[in-house]
PDB file of N, CA and C in Angstrom:
ATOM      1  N   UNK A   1      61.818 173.211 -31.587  1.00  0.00           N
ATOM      2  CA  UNK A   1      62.813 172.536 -32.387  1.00  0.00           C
ATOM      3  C   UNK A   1      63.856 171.847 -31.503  1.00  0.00           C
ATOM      4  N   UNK A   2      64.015 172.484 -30.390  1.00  0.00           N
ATOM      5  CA  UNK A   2      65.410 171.760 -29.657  1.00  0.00           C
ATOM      6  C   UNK A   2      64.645 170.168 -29.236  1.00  0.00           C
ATOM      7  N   UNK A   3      63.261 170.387 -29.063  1.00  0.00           N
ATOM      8  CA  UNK A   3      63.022 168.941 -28.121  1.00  0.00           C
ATOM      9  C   UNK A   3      62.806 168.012 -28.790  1.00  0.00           C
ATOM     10  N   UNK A   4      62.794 168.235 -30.559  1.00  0.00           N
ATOM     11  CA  UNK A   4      63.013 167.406 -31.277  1.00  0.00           C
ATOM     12  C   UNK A   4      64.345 166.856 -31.348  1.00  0.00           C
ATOM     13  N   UNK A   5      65.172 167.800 -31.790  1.00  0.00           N
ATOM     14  CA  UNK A   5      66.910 167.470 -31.409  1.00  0.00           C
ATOM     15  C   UNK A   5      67.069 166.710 -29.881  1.00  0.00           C
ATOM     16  N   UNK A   6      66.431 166.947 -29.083  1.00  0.00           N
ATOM     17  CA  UNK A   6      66.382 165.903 -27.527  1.00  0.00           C
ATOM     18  C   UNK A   6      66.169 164.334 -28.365  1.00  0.00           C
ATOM     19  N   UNK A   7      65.163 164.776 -28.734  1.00  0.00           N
ATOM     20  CA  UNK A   7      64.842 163.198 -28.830  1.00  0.00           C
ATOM     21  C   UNK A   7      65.147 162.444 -30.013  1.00  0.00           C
ATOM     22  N   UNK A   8      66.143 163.166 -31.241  1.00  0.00           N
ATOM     23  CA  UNK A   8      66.388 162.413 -31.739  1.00  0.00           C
ATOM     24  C   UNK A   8      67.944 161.820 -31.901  1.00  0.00           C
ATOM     25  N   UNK A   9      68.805 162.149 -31.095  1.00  0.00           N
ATOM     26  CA  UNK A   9      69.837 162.328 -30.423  1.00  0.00           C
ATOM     27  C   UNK A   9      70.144 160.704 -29.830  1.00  0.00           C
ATOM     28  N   UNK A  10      69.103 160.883 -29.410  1.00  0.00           N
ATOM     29  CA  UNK A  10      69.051 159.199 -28.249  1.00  0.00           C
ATOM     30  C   UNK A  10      68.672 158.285 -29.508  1.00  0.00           C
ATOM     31  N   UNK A  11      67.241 158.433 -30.037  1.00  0.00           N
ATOM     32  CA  UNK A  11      67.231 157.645 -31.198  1.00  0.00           C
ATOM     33  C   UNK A  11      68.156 157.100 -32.270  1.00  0.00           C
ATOM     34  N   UNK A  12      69.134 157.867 -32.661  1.00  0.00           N
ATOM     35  CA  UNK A  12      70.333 158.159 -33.461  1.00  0.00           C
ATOM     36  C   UNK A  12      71.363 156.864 -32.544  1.00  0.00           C
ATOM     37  N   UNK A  13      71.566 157.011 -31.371  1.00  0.00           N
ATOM     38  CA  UNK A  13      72.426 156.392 -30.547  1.00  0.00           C
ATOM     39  C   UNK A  13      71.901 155.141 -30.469  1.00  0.00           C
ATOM     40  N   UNK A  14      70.761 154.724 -30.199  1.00  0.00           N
ATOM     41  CA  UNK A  14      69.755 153.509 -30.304  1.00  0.00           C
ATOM     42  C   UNK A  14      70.257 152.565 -31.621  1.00  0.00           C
ATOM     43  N   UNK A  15      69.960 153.547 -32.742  1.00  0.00           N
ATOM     44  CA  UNK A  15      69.579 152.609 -33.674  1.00  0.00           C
ATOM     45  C   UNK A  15      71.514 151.935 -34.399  1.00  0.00           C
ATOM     46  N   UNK A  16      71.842 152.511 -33.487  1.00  0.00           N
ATOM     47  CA  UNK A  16      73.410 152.504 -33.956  1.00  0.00           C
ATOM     48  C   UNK A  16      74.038 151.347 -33.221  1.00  0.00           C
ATOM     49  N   UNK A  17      73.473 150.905 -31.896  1.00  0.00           N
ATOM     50  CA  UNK A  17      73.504 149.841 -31.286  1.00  0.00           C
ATOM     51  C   UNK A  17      73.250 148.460 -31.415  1.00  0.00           C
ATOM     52  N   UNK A  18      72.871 148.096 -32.609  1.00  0.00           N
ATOM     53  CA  UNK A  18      72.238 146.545 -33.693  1.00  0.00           C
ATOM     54  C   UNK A  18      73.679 145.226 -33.867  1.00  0.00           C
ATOM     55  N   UNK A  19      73.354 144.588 -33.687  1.00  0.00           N
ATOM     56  CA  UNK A  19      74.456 143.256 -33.864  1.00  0.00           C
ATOM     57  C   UNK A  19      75.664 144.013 -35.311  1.00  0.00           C
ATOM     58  N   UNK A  20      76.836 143.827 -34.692  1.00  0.00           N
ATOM     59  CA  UNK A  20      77.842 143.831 -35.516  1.00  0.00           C
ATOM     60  C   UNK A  20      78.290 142.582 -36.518  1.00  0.00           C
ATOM     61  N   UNK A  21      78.893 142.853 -37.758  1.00  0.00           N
ATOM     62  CA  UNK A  21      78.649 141.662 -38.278  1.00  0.00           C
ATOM     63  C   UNK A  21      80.162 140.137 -37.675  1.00  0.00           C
ATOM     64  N   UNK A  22      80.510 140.790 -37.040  1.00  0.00           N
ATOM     65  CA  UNK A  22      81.382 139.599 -36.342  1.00  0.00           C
ATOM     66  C   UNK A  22      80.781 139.151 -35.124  1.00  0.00           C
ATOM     67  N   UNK A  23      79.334 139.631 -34.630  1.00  0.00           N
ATOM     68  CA  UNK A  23      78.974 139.157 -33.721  1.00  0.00           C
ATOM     69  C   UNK A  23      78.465 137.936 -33.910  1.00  0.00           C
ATOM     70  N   UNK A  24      78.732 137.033 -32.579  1.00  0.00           N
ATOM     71  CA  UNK A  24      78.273 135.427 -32.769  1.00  0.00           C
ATOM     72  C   UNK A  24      76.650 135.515 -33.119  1.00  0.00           C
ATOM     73  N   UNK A  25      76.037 134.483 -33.298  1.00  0.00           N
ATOM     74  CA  UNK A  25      74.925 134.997 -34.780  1.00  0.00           C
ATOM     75  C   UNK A  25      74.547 133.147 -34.128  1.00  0.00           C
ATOM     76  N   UNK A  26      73.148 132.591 -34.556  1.00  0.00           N
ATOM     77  CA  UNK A  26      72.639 131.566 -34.268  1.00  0.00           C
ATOM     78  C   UNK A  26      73.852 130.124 -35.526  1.00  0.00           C
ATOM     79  N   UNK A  27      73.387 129.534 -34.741  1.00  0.00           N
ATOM     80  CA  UNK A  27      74.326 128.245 -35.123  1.00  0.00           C
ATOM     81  C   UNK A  27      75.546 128.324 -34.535  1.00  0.00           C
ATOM     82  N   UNK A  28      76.506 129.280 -34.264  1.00  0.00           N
ATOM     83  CA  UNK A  28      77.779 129.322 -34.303  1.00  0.00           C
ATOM     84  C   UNK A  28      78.466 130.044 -35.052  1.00  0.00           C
ATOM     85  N   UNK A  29      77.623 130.541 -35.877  1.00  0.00           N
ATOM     86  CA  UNK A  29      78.203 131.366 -37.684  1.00  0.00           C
ATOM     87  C   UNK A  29      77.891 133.055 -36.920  1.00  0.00           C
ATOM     88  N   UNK A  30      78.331 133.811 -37.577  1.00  0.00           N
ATOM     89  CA  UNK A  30      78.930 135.504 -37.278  1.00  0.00           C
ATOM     90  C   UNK A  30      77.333 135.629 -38.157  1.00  0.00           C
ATOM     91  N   UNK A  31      77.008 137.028 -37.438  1.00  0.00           N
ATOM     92  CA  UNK A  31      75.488 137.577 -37.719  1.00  0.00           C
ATOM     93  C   UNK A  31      75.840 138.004 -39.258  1.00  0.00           C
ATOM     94  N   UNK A  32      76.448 138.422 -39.751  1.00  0.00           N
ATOM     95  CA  UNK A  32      77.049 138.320 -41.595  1.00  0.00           C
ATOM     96  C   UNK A  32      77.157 137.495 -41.898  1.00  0.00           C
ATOM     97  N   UNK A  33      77.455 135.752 -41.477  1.00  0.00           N
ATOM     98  CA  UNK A  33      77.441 134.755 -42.232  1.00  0.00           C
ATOM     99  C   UNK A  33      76.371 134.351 -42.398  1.00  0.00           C
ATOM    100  N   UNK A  34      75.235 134.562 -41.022  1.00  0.00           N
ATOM    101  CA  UNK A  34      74.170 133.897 -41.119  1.00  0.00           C
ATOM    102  C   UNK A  34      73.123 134.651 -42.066  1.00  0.00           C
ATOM    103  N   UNK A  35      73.258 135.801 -42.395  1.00  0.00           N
ATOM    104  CA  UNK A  35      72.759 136.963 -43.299  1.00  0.00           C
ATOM    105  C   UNK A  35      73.054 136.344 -44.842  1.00  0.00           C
ATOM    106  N   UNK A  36      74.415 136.133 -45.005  1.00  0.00           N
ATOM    107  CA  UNK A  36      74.581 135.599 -46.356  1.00  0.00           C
ATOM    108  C   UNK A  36      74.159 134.522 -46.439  1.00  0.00           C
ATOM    109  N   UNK A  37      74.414 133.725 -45.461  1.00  0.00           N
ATOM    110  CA  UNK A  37      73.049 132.737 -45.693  1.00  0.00           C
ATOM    111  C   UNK A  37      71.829 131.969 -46.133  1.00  0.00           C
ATOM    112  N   UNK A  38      70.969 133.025 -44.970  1.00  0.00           N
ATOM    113  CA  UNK A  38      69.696 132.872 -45.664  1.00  0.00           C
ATOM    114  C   UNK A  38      69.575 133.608 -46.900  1.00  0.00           C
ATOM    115  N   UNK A  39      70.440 134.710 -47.508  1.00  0.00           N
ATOM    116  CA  UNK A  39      70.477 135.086 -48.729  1.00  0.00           C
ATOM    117  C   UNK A  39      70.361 134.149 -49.730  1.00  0.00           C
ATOM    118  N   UNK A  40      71.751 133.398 -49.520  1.00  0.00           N
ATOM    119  CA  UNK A  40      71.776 132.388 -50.707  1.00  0.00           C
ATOM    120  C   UNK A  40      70.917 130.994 -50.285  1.00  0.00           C
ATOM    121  N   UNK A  41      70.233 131.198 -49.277  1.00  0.00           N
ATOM    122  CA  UNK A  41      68.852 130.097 -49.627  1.00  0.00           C
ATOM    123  C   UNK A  41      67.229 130.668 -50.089  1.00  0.00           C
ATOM    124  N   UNK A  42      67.485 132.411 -50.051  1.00  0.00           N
ATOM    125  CA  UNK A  42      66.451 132.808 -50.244  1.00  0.00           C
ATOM    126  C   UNK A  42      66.646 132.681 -52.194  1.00  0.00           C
ATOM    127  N   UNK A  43      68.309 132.808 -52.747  1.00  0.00           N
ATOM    128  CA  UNK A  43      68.252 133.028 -53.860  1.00  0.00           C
ATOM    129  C   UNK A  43      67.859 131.283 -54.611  1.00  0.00           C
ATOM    130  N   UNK A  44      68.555 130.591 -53.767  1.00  0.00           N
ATOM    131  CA  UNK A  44      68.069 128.943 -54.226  1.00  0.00           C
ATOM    132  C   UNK A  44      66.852 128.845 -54.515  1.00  0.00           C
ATOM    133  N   UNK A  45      65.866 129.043 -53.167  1.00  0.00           N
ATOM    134  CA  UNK A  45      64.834 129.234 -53.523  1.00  0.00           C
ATOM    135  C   UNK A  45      63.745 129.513 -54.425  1.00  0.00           C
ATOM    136  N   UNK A  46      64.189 130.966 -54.961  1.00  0.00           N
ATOM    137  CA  UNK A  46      63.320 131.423 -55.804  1.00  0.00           C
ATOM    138  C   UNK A  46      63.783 130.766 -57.246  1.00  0.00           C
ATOM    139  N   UNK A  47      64.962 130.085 -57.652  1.00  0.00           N
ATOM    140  CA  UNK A  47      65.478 129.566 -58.806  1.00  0.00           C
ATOM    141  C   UNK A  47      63.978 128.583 -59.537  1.00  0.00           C
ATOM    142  N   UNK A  48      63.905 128.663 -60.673  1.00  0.00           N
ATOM    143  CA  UNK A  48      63.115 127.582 -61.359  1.00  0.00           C
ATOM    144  C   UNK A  48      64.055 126.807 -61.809  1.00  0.00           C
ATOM    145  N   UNK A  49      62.665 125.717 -62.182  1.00  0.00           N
ATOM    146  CA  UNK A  49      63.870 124.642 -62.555  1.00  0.00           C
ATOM    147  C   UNK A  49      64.085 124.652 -64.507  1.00  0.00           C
ATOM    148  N   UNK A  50      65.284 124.221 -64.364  1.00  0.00           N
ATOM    149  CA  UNK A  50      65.620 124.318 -65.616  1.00  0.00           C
ATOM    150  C   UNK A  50      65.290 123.717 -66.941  1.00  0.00           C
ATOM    151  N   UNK A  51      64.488 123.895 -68.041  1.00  0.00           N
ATOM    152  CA  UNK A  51      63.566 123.203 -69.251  1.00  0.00           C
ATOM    153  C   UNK A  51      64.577 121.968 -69.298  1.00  0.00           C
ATOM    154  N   UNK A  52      63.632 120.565 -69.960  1.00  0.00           N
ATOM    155  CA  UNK A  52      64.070 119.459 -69.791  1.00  0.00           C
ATOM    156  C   UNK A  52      65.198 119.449 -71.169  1.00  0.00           C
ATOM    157  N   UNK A  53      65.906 118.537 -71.201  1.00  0.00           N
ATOM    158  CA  UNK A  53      67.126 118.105 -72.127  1.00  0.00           C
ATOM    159  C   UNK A  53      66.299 117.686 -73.306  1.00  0.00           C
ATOM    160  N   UNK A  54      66.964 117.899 -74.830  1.00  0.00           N
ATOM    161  CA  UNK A  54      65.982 117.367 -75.885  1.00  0.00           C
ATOM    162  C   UNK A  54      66.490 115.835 -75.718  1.00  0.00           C
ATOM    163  N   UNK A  55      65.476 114.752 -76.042  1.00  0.00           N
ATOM    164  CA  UNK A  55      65.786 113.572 -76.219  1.00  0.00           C
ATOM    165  C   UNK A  55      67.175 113.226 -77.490  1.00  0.00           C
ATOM    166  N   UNK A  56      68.328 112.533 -76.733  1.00  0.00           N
ATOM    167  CA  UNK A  56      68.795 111.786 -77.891  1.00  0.00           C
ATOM    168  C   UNK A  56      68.961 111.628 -79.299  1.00  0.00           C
ATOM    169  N   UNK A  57      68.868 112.082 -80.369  1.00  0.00           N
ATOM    170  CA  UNK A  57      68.800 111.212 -81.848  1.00  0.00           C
ATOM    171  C   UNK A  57      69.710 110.935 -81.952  1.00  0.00           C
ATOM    172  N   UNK A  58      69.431 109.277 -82.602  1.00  0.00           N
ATOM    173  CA  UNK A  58      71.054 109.072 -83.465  1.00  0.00           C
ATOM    174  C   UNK A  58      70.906 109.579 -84.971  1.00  0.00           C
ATOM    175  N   UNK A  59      72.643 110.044 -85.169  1.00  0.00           N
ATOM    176  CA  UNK A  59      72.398 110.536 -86.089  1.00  0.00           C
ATOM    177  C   UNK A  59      72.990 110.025 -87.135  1.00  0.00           C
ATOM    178  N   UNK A  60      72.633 108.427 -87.007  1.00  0.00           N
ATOM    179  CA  UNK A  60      72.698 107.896 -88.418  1.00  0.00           C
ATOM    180  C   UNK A  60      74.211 107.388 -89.048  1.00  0.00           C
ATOM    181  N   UNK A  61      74.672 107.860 -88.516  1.00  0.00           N
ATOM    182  CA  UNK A  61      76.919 107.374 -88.926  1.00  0.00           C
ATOM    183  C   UNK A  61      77.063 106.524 -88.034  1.00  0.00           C
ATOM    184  N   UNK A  62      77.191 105.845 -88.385  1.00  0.00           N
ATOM    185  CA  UNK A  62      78.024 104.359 -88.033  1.00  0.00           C
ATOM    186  C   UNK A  62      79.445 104.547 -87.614  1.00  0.00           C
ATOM    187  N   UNK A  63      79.960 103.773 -86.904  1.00  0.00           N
ATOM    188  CA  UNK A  63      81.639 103.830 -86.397  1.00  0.00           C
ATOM    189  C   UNK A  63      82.082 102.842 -87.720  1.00  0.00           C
ATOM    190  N   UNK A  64      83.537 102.824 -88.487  1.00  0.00           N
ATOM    191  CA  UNK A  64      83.809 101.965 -89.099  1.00  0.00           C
ATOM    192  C   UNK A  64      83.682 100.811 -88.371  1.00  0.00           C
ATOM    193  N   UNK A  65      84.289  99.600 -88.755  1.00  0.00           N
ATOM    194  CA  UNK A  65      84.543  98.437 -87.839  1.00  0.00           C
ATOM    195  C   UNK A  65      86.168  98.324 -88.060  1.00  0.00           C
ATOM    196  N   UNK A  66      86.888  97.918 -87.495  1.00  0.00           N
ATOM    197  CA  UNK A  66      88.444  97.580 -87.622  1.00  0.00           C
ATOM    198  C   UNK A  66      88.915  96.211 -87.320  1.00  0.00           C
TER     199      UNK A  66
END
């Protein structure tokens, strides 16, 4: 049991070591901006497009004339 606790000790410390979100991040943008990001192009993405508009009718009333 301890040489499990050895080794997961370091692992623990490892995985704790990952880009912070104020870290500079590709483009110029913070590794959280670039995260929200591709979020909101992953959510664009998946959007359908929206059913078409019903056509027009007139509905028959006239404007007075003056």
């Amino acid at each position: 049991m301890k040489r499990f606790g050895l080794f997961l000790i370091p692992l623990l410390i490892l995985a704790a070591c990952g880009p912070k979100e104020n870290d500079p991040g590709p483009g110029g943008v913070t590794v959280g901006e670039a995260r929200a990001l591709d979020e909101a192009a992953e959510m664009l993405d998946s959007r359908t497009d929206p059913p078409p508009l019903p056509e027009a009718e007139p509905t028959g009333e006239a404007t007075p004339a003056q």
